[in-house]
Protein backbone atom coordinates (compact mmCIF):
# COMPACT_ATOMS: atom_id res chain seq x y z
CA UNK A 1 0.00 0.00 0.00
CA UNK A 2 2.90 2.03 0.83
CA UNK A 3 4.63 2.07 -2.81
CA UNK A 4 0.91 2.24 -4.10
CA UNK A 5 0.83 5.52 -2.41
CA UNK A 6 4.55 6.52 -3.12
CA UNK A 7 3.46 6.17 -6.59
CA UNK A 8 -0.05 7.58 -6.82
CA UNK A 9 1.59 10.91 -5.41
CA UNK A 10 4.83 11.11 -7.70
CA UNK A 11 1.78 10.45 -10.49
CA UNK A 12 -0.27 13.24 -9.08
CA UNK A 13 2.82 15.60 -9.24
CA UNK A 14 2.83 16.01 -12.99
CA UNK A 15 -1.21 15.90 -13.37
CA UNK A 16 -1.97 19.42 -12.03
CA UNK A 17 -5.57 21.69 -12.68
CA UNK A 18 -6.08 24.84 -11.10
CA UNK A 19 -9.98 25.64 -11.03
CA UNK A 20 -11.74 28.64 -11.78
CA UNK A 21 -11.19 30.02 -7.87
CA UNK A 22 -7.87 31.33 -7.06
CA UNK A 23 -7.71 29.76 -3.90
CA UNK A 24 -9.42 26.38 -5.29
CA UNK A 25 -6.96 23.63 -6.81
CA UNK A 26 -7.46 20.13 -8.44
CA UNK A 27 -4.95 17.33 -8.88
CA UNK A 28 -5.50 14.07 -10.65
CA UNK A 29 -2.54 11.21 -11.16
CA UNK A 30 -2.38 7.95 -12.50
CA UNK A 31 0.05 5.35 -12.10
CA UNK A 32 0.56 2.16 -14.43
CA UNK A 33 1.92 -0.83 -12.79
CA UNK A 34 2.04 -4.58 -14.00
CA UNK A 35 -1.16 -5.22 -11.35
CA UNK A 36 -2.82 -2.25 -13.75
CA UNK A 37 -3.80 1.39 -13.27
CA UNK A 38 -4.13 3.48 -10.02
CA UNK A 39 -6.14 6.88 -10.01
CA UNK A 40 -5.47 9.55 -7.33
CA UNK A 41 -7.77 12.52 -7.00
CA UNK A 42 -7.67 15.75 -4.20
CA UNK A 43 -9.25 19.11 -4.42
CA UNK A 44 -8.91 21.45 -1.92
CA UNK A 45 -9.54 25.72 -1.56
CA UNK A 46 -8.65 28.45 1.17
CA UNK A 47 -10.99 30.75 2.19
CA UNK A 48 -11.19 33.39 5.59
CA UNK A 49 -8.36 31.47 7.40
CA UNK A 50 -9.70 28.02 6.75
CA UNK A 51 -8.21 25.46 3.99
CA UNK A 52 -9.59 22.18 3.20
CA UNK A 53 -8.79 19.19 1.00
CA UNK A 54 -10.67 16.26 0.33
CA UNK A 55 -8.58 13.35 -1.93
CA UNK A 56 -8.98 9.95 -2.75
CA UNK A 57 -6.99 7.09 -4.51
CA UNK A 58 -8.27 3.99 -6.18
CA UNK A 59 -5.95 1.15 -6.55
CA UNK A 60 -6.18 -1.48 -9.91
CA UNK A 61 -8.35 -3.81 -7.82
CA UNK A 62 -11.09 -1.13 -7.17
CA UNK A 63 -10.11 -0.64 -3.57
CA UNK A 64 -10.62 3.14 -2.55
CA UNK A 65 -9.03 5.39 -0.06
CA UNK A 66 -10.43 8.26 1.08
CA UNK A 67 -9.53 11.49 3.01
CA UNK A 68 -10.93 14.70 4.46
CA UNK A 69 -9.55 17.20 6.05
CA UNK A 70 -9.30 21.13 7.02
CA UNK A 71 -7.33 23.60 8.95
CA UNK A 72 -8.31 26.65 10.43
CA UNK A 73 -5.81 29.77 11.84
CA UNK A 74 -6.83 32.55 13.66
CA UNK A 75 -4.68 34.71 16.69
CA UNK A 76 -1.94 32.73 16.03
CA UNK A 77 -4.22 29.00 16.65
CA UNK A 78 -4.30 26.79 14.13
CA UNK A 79 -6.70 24.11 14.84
CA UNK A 80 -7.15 20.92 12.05
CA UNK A 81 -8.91 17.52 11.60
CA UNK A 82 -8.39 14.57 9.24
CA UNK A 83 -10.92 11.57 8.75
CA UNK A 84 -9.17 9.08 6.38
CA UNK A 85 -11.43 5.77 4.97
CA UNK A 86 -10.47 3.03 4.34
CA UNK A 87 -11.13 0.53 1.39
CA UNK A 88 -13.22 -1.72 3.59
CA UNK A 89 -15.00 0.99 5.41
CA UNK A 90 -13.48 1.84 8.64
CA UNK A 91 -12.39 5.79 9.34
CA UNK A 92 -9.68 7.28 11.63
CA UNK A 93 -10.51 10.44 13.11
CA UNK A 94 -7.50 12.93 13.88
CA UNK A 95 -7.19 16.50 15.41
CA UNK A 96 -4.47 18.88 16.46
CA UNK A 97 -4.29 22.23 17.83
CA UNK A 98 -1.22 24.55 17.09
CA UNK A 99 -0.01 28.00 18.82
CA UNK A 100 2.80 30.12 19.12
């Protein structure tokens, strides 16, 4: 899974869309392997001190991995949450708080 993901991101590198908000982005990658094709696609924006980003990567099986996440600053507090899925359903749940 690790190389899978290794892979899927170097793929995503040279697949970039920027979307019609400046503070919006798109990425999509795909990476060809001799077990077949894996497809990696994130979006994310900023907006009023908050940035989100929601991606997801499907392995040549079918097998899908998905994330959310966002991160808002304000008063030098950054405060941000991640719920990643995994292909057979289950979700981890993280959350930080930052200040300087």
């Amino acid at each position: 899974m690790k190389k899978f993901l290794t892979l899927t991101a170097v793929a995503a590198l040279f697949s970039v869309g920027v979307a019609a908000d400046a503070n919006a982005w798109t990425r999509d990658g795909w990476a060809y392997g001799w077990r077949g094709v894996s497809h990696f696609h994130a979006t994310g924006s900023c907006a009023n001190g908050t940035c989100s980003r929601q991606a997801t990567a499907t392995g040549p099986y079918g097998r899908t991995v998905s994330r959310q996440g966002s991160v808002s600053c304000a008063g030098g507090v950054c405060t941000g949450s991640r719920t990643t899925t995994g292909p057979r359903g289950g979700t981890v749940t993280r959350q930080a708080t930052v200040s300087r």
